[in-house]
PDB file of N, CA and C in Angstrom:
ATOM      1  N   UNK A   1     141.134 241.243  36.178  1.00  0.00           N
ATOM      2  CA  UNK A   1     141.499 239.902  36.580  1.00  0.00           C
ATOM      3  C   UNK A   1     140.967 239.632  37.989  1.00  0.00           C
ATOM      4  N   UNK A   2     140.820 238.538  38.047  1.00  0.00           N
ATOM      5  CA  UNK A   2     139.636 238.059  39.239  1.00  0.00           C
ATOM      6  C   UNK A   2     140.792 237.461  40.682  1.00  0.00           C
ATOM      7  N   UNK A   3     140.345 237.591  42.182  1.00  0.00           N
ATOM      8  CA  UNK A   3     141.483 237.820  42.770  1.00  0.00           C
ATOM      9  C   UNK A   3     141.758 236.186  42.557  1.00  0.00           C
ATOM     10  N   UNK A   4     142.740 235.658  41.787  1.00  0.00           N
ATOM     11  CA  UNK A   4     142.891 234.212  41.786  1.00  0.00           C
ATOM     12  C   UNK A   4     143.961 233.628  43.283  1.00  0.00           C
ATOM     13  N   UNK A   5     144.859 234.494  43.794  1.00  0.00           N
ATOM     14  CA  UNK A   5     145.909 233.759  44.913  1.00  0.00           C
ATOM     15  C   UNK A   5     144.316 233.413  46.075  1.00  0.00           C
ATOM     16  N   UNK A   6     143.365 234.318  46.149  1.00  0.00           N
ATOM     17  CA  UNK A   6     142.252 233.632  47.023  1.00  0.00           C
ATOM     18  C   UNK A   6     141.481 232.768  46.398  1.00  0.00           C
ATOM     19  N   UNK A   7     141.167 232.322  45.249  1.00  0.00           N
ATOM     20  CA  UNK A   7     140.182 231.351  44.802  1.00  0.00           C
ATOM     21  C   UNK A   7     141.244 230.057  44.959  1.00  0.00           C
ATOM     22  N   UNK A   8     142.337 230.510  44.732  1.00  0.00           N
ATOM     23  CA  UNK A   8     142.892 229.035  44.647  1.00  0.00           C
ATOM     24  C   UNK A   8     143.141 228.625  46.315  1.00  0.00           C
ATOM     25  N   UNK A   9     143.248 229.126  47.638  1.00  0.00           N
ATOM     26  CA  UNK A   9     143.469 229.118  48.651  1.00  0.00           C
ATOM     27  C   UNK A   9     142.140 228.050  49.165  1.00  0.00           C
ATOM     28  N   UNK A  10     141.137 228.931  48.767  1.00  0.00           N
ATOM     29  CA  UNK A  10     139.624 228.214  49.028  1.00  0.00           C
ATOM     30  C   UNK A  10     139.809 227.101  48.568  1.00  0.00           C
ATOM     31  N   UNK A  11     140.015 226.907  47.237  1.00  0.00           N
ATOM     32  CA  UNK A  11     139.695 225.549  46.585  1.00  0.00           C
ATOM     33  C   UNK A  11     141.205 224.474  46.775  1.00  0.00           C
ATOM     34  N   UNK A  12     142.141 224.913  47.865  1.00  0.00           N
ATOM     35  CA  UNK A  12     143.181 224.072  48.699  1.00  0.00           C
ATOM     36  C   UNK A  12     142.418 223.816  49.981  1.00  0.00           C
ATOM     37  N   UNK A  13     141.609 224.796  50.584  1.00  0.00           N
ATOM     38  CA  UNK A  13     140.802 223.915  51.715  1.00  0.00           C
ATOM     39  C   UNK A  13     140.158 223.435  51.266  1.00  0.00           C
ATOM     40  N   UNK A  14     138.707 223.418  50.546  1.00  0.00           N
ATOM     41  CA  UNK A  14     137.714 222.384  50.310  1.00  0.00           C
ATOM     42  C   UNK A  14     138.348 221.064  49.537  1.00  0.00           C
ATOM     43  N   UNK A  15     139.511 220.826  49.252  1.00  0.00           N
ATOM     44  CA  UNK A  15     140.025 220.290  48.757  1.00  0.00           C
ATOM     45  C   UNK A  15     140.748 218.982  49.923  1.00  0.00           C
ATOM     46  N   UNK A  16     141.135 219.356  51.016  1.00  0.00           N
ATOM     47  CA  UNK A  16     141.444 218.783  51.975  1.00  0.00           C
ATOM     48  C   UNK A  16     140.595 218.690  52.836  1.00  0.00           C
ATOM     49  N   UNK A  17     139.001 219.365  53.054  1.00  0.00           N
ATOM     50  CA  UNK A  17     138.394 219.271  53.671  1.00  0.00           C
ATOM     51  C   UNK A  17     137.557 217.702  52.781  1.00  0.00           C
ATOM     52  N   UNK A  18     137.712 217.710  51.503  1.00  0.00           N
ATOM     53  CA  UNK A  18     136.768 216.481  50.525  1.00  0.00           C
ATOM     54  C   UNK A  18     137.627 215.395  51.049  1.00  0.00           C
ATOM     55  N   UNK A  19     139.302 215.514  50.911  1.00  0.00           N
ATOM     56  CA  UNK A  19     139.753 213.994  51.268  1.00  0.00           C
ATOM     57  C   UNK A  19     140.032 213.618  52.720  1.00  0.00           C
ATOM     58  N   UNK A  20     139.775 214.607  53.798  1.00  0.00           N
ATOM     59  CA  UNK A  20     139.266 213.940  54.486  1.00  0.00           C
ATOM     60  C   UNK A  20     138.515 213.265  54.844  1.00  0.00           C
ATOM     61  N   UNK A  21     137.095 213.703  54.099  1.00  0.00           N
ATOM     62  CA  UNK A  21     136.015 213.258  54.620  1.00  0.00           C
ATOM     63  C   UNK A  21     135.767 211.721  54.092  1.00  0.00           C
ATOM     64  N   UNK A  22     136.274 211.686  52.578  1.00  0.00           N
ATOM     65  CA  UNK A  22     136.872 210.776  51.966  1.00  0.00           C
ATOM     66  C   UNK A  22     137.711 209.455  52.619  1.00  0.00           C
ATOM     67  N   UNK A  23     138.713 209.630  53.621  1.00  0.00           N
ATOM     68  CA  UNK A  23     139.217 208.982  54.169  1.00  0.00           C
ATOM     69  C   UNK A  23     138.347 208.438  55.504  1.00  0.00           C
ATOM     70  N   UNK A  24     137.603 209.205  56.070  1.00  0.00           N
ATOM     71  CA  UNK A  24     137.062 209.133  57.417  1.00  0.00           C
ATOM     72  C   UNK A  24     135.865 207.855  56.778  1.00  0.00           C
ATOM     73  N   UNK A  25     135.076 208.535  55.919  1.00  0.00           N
ATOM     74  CA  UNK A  25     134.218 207.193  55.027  1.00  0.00           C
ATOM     75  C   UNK A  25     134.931 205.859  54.679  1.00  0.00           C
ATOM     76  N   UNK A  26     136.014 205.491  54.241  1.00  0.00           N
ATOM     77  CA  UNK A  26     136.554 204.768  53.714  1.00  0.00           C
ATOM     78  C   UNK A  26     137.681 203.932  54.684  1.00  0.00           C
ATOM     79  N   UNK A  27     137.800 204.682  55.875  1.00  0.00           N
ATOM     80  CA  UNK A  27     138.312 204.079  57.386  1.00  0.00           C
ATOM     81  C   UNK A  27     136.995 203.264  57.850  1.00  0.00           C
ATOM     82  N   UNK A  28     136.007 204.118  58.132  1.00  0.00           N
ATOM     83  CA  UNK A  28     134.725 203.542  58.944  1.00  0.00           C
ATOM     84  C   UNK A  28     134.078 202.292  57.921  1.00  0.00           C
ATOM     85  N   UNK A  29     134.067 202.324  56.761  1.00  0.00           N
ATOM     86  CA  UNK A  29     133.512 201.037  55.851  1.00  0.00           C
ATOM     87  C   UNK A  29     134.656 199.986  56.191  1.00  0.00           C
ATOM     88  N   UNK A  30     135.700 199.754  55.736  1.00  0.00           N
ATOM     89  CA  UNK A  30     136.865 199.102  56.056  1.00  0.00           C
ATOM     90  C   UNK A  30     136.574 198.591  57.514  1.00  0.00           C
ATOM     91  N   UNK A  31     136.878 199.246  58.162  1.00  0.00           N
ATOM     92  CA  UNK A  31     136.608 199.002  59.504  1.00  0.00           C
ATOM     93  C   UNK A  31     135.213 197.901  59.436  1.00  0.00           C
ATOM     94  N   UNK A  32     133.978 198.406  59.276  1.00  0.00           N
ATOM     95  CA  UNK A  32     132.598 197.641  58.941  1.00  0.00           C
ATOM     96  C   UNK A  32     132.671 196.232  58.824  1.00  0.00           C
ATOM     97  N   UNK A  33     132.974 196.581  57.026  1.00  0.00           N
ATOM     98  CA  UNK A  33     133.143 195.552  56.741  1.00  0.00           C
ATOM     99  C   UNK A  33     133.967 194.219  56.966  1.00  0.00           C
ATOM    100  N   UNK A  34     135.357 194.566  57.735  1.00  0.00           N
ATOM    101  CA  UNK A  34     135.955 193.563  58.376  1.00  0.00           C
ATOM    102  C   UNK A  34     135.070 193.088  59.739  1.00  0.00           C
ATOM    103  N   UNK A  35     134.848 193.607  60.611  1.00  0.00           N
ATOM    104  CA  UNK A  35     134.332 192.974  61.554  1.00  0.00           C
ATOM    105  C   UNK A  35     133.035 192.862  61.174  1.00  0.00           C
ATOM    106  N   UNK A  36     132.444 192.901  60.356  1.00  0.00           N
ATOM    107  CA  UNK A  36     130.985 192.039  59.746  1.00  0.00           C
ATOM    108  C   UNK A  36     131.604 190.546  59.236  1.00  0.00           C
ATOM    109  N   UNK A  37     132.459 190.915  58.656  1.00  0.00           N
ATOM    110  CA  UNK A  37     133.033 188.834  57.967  1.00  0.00           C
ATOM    111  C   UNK A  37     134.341 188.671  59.121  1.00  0.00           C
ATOM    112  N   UNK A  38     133.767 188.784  60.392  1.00  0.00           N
ATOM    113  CA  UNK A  38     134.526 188.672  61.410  1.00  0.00           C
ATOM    114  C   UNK A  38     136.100 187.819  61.183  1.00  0.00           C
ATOM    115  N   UNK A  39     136.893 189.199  60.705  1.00  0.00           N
ATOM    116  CA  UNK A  39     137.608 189.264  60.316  1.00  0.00           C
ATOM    117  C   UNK A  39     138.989 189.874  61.352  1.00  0.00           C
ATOM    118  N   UNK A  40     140.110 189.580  61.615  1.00  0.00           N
ATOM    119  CA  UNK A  40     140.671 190.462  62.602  1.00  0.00           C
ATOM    120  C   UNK A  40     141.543 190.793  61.206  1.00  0.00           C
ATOM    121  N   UNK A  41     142.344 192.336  61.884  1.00  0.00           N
ATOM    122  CA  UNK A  41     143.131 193.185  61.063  1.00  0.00           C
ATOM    123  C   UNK A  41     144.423 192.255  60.603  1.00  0.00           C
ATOM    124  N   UNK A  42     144.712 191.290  61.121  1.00  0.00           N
ATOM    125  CA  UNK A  42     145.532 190.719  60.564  1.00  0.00           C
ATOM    126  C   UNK A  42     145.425 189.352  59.496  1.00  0.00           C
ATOM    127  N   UNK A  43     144.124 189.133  59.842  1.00  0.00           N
ATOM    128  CA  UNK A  43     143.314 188.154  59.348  1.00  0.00           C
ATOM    129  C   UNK A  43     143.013 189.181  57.145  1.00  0.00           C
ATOM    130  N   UNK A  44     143.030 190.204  57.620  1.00  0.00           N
ATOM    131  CA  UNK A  44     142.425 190.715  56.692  1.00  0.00           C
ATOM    132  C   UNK A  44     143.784 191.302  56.304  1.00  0.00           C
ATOM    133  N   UNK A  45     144.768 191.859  56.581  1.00  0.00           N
ATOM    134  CA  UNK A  45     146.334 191.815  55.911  1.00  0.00           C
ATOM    135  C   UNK A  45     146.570 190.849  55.171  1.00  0.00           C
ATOM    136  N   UNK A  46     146.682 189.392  55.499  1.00  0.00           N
ATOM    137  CA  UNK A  46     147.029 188.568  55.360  1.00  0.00           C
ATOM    138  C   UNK A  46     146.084 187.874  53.980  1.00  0.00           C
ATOM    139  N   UNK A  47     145.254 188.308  53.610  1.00  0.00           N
ATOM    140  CA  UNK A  47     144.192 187.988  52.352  1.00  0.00           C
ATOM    141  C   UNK A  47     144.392 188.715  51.207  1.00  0.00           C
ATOM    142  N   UNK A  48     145.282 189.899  51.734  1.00  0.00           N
ATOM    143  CA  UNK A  48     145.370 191.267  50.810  1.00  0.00           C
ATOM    144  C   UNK A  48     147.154 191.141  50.531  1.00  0.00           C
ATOM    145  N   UNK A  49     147.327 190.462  51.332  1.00  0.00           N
ATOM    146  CA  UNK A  49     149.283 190.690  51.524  1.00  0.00           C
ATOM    147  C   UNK A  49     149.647 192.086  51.520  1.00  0.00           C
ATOM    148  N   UNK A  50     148.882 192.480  52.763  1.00  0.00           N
ATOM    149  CA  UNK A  50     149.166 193.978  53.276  1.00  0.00           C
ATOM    150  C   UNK A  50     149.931 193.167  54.629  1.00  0.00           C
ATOM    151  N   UNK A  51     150.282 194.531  55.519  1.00  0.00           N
ATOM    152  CA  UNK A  51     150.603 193.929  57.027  1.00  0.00           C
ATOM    153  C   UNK A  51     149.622 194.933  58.081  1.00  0.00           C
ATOM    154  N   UNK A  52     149.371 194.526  58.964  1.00  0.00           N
ATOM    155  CA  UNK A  52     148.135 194.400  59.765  1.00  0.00           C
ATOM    156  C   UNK A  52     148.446 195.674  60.176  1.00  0.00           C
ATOM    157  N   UNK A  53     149.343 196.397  60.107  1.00  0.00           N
ATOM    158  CA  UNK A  53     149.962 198.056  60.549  1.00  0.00           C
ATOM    159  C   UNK A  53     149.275 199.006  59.085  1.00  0.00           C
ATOM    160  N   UNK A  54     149.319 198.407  57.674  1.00  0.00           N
ATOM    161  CA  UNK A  54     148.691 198.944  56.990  1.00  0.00           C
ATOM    162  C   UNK A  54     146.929 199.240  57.432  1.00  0.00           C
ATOM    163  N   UNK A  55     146.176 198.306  57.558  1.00  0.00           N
ATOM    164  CA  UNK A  55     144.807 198.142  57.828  1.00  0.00           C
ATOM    165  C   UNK A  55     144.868 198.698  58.599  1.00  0.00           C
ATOM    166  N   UNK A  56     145.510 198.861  59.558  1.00  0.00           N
ATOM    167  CA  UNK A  56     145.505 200.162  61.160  1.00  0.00           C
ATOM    168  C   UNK A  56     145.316 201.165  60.700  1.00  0.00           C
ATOM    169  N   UNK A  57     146.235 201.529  59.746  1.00  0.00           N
ATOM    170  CA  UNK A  57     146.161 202.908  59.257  1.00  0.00           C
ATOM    171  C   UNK A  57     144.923 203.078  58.542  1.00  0.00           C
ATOM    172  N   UNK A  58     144.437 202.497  57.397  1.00  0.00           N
ATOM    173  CA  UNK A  58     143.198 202.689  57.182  1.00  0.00           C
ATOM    174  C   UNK A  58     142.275 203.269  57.564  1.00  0.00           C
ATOM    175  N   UNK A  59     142.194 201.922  58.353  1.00  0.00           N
ATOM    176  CA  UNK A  59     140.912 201.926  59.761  1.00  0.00           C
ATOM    177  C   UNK A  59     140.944 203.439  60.503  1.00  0.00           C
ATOM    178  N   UNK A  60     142.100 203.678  60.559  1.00  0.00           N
ATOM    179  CA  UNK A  60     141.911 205.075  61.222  1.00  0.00           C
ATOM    180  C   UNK A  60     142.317 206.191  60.463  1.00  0.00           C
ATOM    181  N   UNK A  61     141.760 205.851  59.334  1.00  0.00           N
ATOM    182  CA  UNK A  61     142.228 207.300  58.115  1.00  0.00           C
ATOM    183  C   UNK A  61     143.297 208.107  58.747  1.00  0.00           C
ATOM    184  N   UNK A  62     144.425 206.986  58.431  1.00  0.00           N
ATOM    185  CA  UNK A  62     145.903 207.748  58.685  1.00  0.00           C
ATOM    186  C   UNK A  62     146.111 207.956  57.018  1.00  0.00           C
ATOM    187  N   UNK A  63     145.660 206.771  56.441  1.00  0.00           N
ATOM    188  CA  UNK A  63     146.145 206.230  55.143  1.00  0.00           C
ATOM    189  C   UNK A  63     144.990 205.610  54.018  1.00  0.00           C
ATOM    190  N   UNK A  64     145.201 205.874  53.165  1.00  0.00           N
ATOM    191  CA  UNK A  64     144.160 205.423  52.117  1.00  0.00           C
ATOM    192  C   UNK A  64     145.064 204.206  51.353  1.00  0.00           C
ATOM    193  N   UNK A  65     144.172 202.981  51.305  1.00  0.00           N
ATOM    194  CA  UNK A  65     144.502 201.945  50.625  1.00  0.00           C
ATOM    195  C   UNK A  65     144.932 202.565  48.763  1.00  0.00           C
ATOM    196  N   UNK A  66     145.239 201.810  48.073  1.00  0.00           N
ATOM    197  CA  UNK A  66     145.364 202.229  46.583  1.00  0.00           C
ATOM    198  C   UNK A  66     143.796 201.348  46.228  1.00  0.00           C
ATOM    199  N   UNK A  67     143.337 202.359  45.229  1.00  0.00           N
ATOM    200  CA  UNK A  67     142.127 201.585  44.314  1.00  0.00           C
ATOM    201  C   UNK A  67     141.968 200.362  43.911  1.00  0.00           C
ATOM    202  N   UNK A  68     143.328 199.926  43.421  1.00  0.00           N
ATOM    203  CA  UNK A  68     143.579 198.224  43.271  1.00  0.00           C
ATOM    204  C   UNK A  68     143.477 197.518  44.564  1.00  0.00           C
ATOM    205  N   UNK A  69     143.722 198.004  45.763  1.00  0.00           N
ATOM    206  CA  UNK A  69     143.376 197.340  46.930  1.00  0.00           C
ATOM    207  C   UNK A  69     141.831 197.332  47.690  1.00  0.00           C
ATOM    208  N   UNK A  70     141.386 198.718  47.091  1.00  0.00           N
ATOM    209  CA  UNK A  70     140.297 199.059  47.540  1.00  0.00           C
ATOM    210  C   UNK A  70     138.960 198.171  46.699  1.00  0.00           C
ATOM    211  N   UNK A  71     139.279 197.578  45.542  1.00  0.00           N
ATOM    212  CA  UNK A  71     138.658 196.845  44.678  1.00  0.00           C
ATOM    213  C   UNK A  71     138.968 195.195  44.999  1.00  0.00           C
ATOM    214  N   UNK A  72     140.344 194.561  45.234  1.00  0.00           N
ATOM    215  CA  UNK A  72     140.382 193.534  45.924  1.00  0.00           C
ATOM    216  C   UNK A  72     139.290 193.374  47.551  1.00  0.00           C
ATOM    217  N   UNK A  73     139.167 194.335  47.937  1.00  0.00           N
ATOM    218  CA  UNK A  73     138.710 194.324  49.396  1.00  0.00           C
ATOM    219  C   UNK A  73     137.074 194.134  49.204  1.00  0.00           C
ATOM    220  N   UNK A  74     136.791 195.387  47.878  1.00  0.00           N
ATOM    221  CA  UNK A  74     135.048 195.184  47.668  1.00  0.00           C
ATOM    222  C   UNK A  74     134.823 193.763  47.288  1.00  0.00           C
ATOM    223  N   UNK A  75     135.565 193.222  46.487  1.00  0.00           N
ATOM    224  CA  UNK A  75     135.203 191.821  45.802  1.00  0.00           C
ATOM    225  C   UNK A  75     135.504 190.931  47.101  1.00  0.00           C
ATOM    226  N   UNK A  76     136.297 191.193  47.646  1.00  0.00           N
ATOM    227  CA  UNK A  76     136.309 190.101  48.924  1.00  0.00           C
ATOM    228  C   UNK A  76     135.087 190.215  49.858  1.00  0.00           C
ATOM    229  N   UNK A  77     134.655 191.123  50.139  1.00  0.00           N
ATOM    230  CA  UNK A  77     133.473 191.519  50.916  1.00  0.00           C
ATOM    231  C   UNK A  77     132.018 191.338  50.332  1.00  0.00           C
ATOM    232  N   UNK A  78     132.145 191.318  49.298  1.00  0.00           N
ATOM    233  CA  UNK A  78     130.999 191.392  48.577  1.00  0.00           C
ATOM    234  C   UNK A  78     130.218 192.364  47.947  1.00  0.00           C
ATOM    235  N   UNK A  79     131.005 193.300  47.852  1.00  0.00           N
ATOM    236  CA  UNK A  79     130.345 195.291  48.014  1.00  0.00           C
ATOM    237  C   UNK A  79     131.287 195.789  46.420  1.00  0.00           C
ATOM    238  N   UNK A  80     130.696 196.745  45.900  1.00  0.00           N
ATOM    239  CA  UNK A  80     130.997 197.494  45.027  1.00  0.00           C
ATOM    240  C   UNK A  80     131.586 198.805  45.667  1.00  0.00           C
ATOM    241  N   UNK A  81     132.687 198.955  44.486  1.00  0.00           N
ATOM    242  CA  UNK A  81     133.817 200.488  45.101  1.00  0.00           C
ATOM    243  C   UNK A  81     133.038 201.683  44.643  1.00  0.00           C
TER     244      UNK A  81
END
């Protein structure tokens, strides 16, 4: 038997190392794309009926939007998810 308590350890970091990187991409587009359709964070809450403390978080990959939001936001912007 193959040592599995270490394969699975590895594949818990690369695993948190993917959704970070995940989040850090998806903060910095967000981010982008609002101040390209010069947009302020509350300006852009307020389209989504988020509150402007959500988009903070985003923006700074505290927090990942849900897919249904993340798809309202591409269609608002003009961009594919």
């Amino acid at each position: 038997m193959k040592n599995t308590i270490k394969y699975g350890k590895i594949e818990i970091i690369r695993e948190v190392i993917v959704t970070e990187d995940i989040k850090a991409a998806t903060a910095s587009n967000i981010r982008r794309l609002r101040t390209e359709a010069g947009l302020t964070q509350l300006e852009l809450a307020e389209k989504l009926c988020y509150s402007d403390k959500s988009i903070s978080k985003w923006e700074r990959a505290e927090a990942l939007p849900d897919i249904s939001v993340l798809k309202e936001m591409a269609d608002l912007f003009g961009v594919s998810v």
